[in-house]
PDB file of N, CA and C in Angstrom:
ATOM      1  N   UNK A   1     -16.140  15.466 -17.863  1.00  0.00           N
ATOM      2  CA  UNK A   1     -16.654  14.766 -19.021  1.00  0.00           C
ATOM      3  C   UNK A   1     -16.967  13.330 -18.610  1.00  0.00           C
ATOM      4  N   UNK A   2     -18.208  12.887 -18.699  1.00  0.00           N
ATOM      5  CA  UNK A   2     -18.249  11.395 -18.769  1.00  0.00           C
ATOM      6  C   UNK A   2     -18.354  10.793 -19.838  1.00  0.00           C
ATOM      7  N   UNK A   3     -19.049   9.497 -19.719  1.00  0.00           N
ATOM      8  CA  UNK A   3     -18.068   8.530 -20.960  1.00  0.00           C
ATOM      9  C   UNK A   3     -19.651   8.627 -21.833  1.00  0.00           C
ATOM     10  N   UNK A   4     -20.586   9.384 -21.816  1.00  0.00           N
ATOM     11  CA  UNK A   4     -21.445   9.344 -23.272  1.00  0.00           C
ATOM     12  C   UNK A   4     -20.859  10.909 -23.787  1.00  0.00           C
ATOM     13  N   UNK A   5     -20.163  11.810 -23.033  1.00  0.00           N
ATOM     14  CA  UNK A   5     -19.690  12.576 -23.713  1.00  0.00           C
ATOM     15  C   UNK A   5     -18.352  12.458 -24.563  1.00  0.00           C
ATOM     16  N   UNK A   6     -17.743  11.316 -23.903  1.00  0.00           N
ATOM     17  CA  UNK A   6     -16.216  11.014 -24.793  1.00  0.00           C
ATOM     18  C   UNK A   6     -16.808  10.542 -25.896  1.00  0.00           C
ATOM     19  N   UNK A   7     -17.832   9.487 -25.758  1.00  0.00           N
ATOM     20  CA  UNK A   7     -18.180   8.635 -27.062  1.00  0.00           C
ATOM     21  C   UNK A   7     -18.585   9.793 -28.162  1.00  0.00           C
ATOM     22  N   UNK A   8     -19.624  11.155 -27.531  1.00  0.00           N
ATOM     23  CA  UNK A   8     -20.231  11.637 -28.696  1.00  0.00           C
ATOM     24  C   UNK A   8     -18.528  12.793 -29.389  1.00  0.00           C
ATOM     25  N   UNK A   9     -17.652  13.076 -28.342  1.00  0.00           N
ATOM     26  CA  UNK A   9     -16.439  13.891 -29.149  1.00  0.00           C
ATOM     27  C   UNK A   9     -15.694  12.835 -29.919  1.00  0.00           C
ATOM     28  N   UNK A  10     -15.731  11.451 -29.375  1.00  0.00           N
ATOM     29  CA  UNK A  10     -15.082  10.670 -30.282  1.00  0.00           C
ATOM     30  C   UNK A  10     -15.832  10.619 -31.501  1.00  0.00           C
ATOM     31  N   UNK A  11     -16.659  10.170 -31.538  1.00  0.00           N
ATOM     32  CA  UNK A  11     -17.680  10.090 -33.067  1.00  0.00           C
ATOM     33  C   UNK A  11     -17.123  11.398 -33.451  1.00  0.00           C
ATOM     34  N   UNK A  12     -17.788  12.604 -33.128  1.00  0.00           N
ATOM     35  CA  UNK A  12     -17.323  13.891 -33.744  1.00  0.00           C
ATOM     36  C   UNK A  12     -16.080  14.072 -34.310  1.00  0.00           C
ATOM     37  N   UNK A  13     -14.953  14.058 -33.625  1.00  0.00           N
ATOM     38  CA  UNK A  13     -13.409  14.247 -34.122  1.00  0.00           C
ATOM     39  C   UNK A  13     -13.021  13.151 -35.067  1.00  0.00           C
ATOM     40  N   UNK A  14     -13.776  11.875 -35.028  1.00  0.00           N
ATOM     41  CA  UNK A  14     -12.873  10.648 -36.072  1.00  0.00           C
ATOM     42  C   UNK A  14     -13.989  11.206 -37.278  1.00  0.00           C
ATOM     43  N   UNK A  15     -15.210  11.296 -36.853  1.00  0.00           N
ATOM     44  CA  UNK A  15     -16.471  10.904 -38.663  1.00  0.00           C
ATOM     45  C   UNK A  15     -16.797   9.787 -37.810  1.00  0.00           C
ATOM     46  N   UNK A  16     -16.749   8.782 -37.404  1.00  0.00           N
ATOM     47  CA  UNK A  16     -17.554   7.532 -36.983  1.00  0.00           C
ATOM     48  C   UNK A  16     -18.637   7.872 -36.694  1.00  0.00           C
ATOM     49  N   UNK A  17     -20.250   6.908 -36.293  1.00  0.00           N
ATOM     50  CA  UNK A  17     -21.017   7.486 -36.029  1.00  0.00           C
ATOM     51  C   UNK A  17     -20.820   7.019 -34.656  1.00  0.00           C
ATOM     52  N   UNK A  18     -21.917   7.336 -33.870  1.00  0.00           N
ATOM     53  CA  UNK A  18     -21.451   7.129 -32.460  1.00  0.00           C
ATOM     54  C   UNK A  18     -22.155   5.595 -31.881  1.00  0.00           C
ATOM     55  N   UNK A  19     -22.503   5.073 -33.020  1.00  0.00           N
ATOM     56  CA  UNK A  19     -22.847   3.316 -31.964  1.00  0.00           C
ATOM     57  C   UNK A  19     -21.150   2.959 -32.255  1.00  0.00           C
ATOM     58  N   UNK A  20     -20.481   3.428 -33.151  1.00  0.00           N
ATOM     59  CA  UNK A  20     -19.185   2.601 -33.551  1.00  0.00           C
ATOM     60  C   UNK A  20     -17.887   3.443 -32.353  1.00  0.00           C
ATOM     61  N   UNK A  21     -18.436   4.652 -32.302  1.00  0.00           N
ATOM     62  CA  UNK A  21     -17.216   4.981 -30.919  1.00  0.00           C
ATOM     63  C   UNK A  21     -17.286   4.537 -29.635  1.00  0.00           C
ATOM     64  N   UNK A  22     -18.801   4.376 -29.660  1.00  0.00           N
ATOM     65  CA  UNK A  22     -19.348   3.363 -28.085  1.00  0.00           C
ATOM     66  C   UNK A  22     -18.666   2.747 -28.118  1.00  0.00           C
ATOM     67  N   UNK A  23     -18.675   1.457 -28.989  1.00  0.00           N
ATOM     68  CA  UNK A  23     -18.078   0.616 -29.273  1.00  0.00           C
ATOM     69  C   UNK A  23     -16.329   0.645 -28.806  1.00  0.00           C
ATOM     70  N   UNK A  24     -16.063   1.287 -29.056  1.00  0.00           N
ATOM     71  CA  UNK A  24     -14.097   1.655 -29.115  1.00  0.00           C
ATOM     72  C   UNK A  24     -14.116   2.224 -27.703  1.00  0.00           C
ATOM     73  N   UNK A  25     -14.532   3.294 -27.190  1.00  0.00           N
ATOM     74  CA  UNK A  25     -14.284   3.553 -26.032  1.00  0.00           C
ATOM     75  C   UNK A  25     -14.568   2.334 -24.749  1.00  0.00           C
ATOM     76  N   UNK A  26     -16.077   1.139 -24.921  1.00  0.00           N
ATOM     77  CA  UNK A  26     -16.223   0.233 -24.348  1.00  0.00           C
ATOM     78  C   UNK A  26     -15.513  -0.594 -24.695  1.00  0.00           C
ATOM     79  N   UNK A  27     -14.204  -0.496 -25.876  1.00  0.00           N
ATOM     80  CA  UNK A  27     -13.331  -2.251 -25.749  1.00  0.00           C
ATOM     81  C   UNK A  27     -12.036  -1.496 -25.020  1.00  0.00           C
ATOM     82  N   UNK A  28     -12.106  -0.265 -25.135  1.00  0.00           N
ATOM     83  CA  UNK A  28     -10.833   0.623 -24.362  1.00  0.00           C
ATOM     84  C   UNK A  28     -10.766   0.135 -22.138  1.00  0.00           C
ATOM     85  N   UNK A  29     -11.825   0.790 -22.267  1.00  0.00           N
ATOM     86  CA  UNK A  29     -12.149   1.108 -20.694  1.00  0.00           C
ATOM     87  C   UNK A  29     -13.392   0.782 -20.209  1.00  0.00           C
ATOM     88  N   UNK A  30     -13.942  -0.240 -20.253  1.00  0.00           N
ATOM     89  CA  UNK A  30     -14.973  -1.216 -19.520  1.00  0.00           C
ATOM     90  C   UNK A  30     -13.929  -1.955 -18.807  1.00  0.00           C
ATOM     91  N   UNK A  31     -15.061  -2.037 -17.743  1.00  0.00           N
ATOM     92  CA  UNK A  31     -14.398  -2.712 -16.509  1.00  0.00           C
ATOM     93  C   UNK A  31     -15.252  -4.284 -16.301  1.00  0.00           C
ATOM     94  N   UNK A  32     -16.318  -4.458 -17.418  1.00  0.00           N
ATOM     95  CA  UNK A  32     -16.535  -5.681 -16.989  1.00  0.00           C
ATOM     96  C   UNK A  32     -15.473  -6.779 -17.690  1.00  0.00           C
ATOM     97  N   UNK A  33     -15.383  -7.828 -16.906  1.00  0.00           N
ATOM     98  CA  UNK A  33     -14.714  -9.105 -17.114  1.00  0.00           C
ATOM     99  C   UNK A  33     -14.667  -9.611 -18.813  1.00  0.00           C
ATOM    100  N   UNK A  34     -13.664  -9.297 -19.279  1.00  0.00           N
ATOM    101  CA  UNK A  34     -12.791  -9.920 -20.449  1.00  0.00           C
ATOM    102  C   UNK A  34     -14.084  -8.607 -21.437  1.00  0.00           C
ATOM    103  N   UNK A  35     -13.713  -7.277 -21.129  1.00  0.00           N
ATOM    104  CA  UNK A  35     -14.017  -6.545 -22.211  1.00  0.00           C
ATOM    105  C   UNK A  35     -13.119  -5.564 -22.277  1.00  0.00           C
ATOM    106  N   UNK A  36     -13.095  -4.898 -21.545  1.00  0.00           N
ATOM    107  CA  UNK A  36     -11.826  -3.555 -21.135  1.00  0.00           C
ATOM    108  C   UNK A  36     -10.411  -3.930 -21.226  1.00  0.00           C
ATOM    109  N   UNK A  37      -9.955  -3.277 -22.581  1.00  0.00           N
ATOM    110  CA  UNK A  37      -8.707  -3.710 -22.616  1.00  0.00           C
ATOM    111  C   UNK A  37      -7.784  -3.156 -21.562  1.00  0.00           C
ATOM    112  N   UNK A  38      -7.381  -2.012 -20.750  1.00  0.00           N
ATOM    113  CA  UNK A  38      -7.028  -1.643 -20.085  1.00  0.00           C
ATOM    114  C   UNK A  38      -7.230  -2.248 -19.058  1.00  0.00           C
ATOM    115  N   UNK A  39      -8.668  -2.839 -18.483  1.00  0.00           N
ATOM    116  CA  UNK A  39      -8.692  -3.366 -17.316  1.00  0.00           C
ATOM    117  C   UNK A  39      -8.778  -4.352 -17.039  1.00  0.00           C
ATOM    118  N   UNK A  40      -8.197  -5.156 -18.109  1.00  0.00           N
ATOM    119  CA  UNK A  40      -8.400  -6.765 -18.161  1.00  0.00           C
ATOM    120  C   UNK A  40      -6.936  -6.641 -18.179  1.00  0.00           C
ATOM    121  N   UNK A  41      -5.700  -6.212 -18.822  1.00  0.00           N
ATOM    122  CA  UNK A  41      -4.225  -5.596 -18.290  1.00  0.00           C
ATOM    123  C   UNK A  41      -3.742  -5.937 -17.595  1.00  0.00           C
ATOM    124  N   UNK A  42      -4.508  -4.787 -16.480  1.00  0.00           N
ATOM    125  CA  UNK A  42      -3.884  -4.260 -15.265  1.00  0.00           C
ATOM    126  C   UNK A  42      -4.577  -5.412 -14.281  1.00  0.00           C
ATOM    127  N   UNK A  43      -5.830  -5.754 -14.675  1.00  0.00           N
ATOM    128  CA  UNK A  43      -6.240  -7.084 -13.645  1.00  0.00           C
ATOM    129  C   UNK A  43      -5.211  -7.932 -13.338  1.00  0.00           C
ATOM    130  N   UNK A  44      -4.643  -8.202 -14.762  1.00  0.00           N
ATOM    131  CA  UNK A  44      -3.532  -9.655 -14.892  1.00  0.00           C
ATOM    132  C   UNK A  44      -2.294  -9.633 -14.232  1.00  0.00           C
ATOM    133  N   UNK A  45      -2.090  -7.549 -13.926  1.00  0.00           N
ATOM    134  CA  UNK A  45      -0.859  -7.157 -13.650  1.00  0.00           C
ATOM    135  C   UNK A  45       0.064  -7.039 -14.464  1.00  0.00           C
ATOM    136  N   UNK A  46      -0.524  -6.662 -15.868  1.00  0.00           N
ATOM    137  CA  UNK A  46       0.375  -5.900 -16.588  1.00  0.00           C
ATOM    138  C   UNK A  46       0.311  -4.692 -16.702  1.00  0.00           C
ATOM    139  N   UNK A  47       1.295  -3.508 -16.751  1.00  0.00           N
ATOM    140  CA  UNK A  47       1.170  -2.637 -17.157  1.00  0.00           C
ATOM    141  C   UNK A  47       0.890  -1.915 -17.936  1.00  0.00           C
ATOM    142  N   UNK A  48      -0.372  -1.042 -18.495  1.00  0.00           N
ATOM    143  CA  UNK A  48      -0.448  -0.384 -19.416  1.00  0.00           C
ATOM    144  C   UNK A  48       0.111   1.454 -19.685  1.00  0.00           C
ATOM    145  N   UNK A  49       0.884   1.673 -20.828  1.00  0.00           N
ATOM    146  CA  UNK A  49       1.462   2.667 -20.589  1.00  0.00           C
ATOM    147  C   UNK A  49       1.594   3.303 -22.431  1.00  0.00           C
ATOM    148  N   UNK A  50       0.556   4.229 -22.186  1.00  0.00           N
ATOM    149  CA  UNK A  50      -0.022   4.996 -23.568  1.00  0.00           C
ATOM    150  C   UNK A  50       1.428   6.455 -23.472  1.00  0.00           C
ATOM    151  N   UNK A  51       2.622   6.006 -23.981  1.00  0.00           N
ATOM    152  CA  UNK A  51       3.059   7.267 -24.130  1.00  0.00           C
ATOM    153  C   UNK A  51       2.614   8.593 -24.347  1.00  0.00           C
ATOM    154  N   UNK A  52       3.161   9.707 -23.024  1.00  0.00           N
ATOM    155  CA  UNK A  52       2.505  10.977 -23.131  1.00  0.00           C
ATOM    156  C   UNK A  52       1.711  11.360 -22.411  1.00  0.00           C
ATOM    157  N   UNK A  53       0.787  10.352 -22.270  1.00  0.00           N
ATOM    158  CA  UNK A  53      -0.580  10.441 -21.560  1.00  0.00           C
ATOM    159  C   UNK A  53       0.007   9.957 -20.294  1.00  0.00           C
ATOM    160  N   UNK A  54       0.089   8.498 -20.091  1.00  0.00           N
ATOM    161  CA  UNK A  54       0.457   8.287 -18.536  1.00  0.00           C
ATOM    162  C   UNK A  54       0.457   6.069 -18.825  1.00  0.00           C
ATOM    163  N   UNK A  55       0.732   5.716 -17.686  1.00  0.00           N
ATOM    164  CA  UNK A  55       0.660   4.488 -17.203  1.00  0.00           C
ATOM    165  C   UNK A  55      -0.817   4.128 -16.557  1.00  0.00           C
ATOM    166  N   UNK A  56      -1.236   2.814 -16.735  1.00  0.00           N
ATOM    167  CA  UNK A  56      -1.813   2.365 -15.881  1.00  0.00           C
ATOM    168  C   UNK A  56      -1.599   1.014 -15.124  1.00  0.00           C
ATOM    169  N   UNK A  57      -1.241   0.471 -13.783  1.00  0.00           N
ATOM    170  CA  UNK A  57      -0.820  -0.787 -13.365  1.00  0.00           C
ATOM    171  C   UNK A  57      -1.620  -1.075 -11.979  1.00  0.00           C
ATOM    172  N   UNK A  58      -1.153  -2.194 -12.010  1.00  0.00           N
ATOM    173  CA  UNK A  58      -1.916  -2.638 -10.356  1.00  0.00           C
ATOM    174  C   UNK A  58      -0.729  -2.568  -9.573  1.00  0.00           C
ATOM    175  N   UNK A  59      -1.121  -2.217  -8.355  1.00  0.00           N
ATOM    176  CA  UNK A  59      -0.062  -1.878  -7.264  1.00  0.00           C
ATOM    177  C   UNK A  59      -0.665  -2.802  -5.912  1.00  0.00           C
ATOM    178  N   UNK A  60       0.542  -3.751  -4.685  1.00  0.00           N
ATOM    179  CA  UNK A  60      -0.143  -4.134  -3.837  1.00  0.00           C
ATOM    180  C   UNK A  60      -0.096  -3.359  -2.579  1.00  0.00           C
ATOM    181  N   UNK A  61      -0.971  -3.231  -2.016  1.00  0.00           N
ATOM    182  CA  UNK A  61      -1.236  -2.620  -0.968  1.00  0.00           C
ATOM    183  C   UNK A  61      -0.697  -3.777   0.400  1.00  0.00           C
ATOM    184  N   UNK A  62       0.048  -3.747   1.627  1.00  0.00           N
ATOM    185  CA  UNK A  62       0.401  -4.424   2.202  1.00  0.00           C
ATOM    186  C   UNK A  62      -0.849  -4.724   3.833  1.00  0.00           C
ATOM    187  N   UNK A  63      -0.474  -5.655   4.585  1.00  0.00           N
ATOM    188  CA  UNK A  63      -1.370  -5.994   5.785  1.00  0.00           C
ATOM    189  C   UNK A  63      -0.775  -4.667   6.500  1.00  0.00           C
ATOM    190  N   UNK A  64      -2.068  -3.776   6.855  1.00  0.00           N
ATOM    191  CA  UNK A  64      -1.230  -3.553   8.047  1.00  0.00           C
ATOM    192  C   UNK A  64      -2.842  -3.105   9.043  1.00  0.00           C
ATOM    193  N   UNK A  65      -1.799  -2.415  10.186  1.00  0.00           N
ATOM    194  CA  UNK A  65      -3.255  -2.320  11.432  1.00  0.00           C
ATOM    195  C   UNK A  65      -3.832  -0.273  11.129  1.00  0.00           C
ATOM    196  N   UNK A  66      -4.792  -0.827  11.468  1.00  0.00           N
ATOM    197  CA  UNK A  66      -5.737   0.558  11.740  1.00  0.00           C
ATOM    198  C   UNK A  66      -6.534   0.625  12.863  1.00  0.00           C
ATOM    199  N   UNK A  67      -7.810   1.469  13.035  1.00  0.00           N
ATOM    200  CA  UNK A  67      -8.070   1.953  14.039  1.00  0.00           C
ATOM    201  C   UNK A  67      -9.739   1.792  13.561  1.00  0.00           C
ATOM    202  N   UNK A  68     -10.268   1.024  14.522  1.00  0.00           N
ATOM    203  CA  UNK A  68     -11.960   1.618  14.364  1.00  0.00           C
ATOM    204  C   UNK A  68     -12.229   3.435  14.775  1.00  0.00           C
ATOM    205  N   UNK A  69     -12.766   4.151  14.201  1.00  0.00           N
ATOM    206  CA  UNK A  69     -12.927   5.115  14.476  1.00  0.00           C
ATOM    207  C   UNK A  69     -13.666   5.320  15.893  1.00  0.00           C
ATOM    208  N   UNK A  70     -14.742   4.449  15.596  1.00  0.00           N
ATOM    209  CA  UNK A  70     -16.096   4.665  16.774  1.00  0.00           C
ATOM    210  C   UNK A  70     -15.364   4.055  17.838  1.00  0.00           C
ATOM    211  N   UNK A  71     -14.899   2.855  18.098  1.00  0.00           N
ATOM    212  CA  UNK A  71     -14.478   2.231  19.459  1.00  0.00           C
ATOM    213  C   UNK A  71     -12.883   2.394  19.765  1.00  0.00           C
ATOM    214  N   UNK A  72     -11.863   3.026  18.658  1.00  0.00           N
ATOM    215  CA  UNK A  72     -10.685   2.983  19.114  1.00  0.00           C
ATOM    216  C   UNK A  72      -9.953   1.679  19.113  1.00  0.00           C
ATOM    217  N   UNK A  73     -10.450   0.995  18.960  1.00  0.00           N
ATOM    218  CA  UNK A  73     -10.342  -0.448  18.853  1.00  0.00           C
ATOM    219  C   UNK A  73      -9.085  -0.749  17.733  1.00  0.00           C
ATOM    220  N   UNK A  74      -7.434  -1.159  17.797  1.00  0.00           N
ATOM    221  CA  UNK A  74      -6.776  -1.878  16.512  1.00  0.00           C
ATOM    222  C   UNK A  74      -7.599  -2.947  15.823  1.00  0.00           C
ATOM    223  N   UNK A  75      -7.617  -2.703  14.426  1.00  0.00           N
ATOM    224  CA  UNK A  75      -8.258  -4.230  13.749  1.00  0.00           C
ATOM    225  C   UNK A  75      -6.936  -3.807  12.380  1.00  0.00           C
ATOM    226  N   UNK A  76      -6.816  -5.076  12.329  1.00  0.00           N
ATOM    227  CA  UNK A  76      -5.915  -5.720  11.136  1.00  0.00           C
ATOM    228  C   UNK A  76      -6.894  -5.154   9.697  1.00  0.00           C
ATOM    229  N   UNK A  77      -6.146  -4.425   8.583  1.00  0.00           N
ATOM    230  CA  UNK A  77      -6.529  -4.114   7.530  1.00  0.00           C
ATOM    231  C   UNK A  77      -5.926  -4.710   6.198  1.00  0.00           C
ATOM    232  N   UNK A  78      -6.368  -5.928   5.183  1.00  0.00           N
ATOM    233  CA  UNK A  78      -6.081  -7.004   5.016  1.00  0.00           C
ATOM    234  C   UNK A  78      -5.096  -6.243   3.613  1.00  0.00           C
ATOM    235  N   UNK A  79      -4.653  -7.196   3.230  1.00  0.00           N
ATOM    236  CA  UNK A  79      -3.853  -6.446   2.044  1.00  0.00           C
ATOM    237  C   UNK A  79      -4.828  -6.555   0.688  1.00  0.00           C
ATOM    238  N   UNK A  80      -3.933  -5.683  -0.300  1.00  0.00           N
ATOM    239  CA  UNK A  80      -5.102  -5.596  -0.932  1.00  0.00           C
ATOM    240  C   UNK A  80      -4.050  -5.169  -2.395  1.00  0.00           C
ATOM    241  N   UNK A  81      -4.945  -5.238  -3.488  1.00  0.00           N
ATOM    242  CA  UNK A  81      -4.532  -4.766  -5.485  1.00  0.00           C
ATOM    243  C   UNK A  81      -5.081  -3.437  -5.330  1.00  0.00           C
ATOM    244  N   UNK A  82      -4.740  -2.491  -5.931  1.00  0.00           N
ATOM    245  CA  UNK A  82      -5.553  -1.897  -6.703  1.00  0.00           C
ATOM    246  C   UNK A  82      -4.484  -1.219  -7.840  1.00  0.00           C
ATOM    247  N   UNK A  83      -5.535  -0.335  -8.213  1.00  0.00           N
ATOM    248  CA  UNK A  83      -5.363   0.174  -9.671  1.00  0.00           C
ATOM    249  C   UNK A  83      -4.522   1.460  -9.534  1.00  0.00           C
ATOM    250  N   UNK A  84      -3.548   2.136 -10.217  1.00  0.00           N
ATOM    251  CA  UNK A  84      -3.128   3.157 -10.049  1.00  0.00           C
ATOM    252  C   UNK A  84      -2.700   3.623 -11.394  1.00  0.00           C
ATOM    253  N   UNK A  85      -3.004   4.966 -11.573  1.00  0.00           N
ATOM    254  CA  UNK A  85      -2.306   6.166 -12.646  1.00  0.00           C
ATOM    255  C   UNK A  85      -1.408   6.711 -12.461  1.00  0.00           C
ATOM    256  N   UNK A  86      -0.621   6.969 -13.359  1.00  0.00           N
ATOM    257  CA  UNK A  86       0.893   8.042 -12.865  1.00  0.00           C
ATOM    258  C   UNK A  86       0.475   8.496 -14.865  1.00  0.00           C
ATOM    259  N   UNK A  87       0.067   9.821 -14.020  1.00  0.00           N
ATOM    260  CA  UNK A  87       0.449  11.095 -15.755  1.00  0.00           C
ATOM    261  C   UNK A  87       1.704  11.122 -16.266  1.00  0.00           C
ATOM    262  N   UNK A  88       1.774  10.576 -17.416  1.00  0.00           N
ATOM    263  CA  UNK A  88       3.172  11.157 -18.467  1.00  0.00           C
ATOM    264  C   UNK A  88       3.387  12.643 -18.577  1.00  0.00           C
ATOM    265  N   UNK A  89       4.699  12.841 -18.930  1.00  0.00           N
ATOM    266  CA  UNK A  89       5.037  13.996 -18.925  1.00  0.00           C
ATOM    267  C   UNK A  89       4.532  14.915 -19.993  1.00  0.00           C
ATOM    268  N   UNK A  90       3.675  14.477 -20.745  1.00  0.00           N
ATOM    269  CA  UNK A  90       3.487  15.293 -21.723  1.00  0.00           C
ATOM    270  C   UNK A  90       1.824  15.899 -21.010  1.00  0.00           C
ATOM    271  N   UNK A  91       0.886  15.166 -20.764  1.00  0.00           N
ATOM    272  CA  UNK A  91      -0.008  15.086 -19.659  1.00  0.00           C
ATOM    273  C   UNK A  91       0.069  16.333 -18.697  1.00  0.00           C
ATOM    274  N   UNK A  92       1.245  16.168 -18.055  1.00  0.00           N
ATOM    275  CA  UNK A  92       1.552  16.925 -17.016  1.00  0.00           C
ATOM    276  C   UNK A  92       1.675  17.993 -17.403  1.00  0.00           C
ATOM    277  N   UNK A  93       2.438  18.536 -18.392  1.00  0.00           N
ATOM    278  CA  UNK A  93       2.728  19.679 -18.846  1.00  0.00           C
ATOM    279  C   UNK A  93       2.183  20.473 -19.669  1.00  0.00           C
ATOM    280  N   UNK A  94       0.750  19.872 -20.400  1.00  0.00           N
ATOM    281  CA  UNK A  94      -0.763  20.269 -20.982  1.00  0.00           C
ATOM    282  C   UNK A  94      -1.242  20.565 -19.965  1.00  0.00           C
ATOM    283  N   UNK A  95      -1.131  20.214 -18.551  1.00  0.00           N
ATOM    284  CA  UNK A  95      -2.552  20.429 -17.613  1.00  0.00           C
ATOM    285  C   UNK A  95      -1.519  21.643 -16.998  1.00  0.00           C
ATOM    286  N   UNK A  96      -0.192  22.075 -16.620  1.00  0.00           N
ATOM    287  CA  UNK A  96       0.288  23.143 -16.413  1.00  0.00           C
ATOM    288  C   UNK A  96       0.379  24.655 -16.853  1.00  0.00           C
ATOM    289  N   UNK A  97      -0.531  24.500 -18.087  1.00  0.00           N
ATOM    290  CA  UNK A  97      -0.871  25.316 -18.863  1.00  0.00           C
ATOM    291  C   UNK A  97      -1.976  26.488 -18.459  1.00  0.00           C
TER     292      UNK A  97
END
């Protein structure tokens, strides 16, 4: 499912029409700068965590060394944020189904 299909089941399941679920799903999960509530959050490094469903947080990734593939060569791989999900248990146990 992508996100003009969430918007049109969201409109469908609430009655909204669908410029107004656009709307809700883009203040939910847009990723541009100071719109996405979720990802303006987890930018800051807070955790977001929708009981049932799951968490969302930033996690740091540490320095460490790797390998050029082509030359074999060690190069330093810099540290780094990113984003991570962990499914709630209720989540987990709908998709076990």
């Amino acid at each position: 499912m992508n996100k003009t299909e969430l918007t049109e089941k969201l409109a469908k399941k609430t009655g909204m029409s669908k410029a107004a679920s656009k709307r809700a799903v883009d203040a939910i999960f847009s990723t541009a700068p100071r719109e996405g509530i979720i990802a303006s959050a987890v930018a800051k490094g807070d955790r977001v965590q929708i009981t049932g469903f799951g968490s969302f947080e930033r996690r740091n990734r540490k320095k460490r060394t790797g390998r050029n593939p082509q030359t074999g060569e060690s190069i330093t791989i810099a540290a780094a944020k990113y984003p991570a999900f962990v499914a709630g248990k209720s989540l987990k146990e709908r998709v076990q189904k």
